[in-house]
N, C-alpha and C. Protein backbone atom coordinates (compact mmCIF):
# COMPACT_ATOMS: atom_id res chain seq x y z
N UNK A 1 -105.51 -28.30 -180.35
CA UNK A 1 -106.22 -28.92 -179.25
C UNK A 1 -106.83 -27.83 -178.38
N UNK A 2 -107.76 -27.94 -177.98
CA UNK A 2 -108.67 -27.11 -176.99
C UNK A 2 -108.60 -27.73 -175.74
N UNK A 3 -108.88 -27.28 -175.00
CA UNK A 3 -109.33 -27.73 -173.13
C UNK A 3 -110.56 -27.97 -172.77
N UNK A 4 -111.28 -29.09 -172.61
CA UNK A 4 -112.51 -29.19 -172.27
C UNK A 4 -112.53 -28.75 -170.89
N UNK A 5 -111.79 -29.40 -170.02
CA UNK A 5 -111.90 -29.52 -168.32
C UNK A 5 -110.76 -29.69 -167.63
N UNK A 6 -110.85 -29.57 -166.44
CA UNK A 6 -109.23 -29.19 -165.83
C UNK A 6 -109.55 -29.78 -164.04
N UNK A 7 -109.11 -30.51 -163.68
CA UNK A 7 -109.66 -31.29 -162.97
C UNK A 7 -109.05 -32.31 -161.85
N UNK A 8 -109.17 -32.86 -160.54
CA UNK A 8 -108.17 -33.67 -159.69
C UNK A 8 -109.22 -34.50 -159.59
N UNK A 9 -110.39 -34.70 -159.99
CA UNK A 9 -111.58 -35.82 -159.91
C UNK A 9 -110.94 -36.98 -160.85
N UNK A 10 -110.31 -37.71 -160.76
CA UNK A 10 -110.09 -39.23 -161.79
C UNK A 10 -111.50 -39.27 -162.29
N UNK A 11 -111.84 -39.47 -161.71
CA UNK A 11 -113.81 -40.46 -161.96
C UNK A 11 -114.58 -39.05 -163.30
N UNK A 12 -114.51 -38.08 -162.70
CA UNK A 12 -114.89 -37.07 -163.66
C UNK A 12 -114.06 -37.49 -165.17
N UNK A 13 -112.96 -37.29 -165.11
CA UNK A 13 -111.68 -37.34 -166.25
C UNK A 13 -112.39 -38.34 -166.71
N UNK A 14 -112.81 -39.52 -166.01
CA UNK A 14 -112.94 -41.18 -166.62
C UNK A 14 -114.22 -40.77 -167.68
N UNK A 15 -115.45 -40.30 -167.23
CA UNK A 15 -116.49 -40.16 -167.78
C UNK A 15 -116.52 -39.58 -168.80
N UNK A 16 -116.24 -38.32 -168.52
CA UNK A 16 -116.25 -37.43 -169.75
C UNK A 16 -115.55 -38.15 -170.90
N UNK A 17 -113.87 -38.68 -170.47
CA UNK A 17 -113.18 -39.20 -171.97
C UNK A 17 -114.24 -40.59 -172.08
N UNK A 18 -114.83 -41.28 -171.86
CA UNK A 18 -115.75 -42.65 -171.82
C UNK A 18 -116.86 -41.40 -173.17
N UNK A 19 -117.64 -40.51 -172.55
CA UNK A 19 -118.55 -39.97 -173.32
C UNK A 19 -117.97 -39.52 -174.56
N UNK A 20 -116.97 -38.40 -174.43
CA UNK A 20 -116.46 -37.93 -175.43
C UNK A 20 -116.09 -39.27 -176.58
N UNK A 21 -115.10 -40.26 -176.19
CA UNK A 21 -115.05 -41.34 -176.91
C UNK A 21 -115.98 -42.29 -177.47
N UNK A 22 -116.91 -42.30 -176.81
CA UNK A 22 -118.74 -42.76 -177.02
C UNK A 22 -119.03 -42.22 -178.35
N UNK A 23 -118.94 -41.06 -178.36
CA UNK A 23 -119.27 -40.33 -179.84
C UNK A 23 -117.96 -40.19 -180.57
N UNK A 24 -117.52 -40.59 -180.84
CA UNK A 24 -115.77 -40.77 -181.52
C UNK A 24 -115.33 -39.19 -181.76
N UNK A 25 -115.16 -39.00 -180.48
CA UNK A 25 -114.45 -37.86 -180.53
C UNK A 25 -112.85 -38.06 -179.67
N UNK A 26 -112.14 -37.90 -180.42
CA UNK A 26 -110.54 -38.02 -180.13
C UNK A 26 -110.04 -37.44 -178.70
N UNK A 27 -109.64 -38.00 -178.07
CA UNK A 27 -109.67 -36.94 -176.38
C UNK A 27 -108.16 -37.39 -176.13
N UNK A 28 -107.60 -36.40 -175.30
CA UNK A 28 -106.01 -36.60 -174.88
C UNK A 28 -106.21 -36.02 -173.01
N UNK A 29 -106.01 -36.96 -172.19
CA UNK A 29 -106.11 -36.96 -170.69
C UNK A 29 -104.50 -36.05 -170.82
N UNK A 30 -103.95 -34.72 -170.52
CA UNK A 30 -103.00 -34.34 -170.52
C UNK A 30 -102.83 -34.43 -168.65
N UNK A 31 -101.44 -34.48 -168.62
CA UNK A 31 -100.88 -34.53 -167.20
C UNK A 31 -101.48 -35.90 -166.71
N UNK A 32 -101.71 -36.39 -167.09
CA UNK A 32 -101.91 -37.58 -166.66
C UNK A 32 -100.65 -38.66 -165.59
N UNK A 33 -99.70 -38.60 -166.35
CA UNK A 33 -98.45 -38.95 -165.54
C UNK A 33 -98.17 -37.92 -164.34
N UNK A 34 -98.15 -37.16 -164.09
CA UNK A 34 -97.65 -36.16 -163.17
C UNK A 34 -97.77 -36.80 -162.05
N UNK A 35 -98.61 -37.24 -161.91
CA UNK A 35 -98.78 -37.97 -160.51
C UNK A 35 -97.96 -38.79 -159.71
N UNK A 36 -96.92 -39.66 -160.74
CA UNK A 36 -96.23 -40.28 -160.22
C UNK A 36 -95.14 -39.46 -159.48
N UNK A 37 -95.03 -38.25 -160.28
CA UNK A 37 -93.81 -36.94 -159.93
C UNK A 37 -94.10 -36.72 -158.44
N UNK A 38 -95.50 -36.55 -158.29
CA UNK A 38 -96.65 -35.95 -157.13
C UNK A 38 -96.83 -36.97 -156.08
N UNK A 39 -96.55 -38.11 -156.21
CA UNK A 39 -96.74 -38.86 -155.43
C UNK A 39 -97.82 -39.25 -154.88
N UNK A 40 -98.79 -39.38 -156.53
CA UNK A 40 -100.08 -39.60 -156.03
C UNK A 40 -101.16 -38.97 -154.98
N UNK A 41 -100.98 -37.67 -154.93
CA UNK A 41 -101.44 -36.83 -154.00
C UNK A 41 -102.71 -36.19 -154.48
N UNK A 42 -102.70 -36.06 -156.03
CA UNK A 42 -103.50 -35.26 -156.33
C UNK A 42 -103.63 -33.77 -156.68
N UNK A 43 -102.44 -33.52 -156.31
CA UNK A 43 -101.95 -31.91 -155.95
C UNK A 43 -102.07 -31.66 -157.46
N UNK A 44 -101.84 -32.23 -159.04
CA UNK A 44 -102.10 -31.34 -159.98
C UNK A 44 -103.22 -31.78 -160.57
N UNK A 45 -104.12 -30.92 -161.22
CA UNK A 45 -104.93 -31.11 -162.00
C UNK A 45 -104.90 -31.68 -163.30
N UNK A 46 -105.75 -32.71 -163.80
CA UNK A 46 -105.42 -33.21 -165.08
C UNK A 46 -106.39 -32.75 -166.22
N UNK A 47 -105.58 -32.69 -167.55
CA UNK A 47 -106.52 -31.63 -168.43
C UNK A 47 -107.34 -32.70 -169.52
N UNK A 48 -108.27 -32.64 -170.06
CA UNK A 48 -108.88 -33.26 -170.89
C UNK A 48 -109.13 -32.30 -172.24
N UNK A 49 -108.45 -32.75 -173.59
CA UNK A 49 -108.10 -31.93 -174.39
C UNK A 49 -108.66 -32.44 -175.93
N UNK A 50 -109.58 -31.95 -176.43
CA UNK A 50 -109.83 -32.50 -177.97
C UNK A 50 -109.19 -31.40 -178.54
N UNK A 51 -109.50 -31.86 -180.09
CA UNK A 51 -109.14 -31.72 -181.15
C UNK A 51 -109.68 -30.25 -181.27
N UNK A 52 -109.56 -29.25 -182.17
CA UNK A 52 -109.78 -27.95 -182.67
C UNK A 52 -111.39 -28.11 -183.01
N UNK A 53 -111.92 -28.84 -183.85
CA UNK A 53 -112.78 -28.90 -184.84
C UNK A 53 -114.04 -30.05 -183.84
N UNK A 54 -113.33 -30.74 -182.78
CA UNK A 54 -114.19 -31.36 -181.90
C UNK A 54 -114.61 -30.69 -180.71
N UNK A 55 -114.71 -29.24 -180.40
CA UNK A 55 -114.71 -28.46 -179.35
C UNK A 55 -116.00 -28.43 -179.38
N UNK A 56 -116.51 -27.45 -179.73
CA UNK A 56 -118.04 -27.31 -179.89
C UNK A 56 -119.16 -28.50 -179.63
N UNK A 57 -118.81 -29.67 -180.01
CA UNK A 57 -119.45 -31.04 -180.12
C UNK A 57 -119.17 -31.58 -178.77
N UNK A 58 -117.48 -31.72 -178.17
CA UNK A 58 -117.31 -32.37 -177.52
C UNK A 58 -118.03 -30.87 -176.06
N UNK A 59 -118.10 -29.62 -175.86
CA UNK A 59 -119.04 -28.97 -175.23
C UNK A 59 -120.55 -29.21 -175.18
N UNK A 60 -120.90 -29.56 -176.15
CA UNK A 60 -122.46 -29.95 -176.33
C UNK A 60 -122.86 -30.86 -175.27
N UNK A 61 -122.18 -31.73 -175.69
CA UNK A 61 -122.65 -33.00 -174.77
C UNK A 61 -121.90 -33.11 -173.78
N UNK A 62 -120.89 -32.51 -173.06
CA UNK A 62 -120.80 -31.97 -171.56
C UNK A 62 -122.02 -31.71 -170.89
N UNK A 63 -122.96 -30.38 -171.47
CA UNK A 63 -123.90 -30.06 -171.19
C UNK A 63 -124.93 -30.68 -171.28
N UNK A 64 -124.95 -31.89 -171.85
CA UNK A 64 -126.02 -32.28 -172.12
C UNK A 64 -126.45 -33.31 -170.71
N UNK A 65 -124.68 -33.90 -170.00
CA UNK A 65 -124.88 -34.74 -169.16
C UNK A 65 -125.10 -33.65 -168.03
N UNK A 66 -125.40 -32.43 -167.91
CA UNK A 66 -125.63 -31.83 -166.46
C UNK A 66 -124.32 -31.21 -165.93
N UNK A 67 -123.13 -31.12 -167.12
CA UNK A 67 -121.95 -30.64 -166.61
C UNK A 67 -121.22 -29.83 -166.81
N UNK A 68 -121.86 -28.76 -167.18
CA UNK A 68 -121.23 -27.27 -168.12
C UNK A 68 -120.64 -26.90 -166.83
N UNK A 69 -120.92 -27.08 -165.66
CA UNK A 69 -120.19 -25.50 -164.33
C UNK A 69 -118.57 -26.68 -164.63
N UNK A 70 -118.33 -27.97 -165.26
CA UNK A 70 -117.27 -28.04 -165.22
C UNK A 70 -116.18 -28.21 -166.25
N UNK A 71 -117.09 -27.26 -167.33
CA UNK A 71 -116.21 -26.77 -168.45
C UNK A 71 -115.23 -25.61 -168.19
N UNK A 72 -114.43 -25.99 -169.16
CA UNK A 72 -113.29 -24.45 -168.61
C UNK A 72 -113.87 -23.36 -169.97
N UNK A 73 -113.24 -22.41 -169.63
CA UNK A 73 -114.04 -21.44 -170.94
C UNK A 73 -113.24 -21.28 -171.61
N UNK A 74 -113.92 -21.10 -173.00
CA UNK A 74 -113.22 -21.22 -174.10
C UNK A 74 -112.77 -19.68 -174.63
């Protein structure tokens, strides 16, 4: 698994896995639960994670929607 984005935006997280999944690309919202730990605060960032072989593809079209400054680097 790779790291697309790393992130406390829900709405961001929502889109990207909506796009990424749009083009059937397999996506895993990591830390997703934490929050309940956190108390809904927001305080950790949640990671959005494809597949090895879906990196490149699922980067493409990050960029394509206007959103590379919120890729993490590979």
């Amino acid at each position: 698994m790779v790291e697309i984005l790393r992130t406390n935006d829900l709405v961001l997280i929502g889109f990207v896995q909506s796009l990424l999944e749009g083009a059937e690309i397999p996506v895993l919202v990591a830390d997703g639960h934490i929050s309940a730990l956190e108390g809904s605060i927001g305080a950790f960032p949640r990671r959005l994670l494809v597949p090895d072989d879906h990196g490149a593809q699922a980067r493409r079209l990050v960029r394509e929607v206007g959103l590379e400054a919120e890729l993490r680097h590979a």
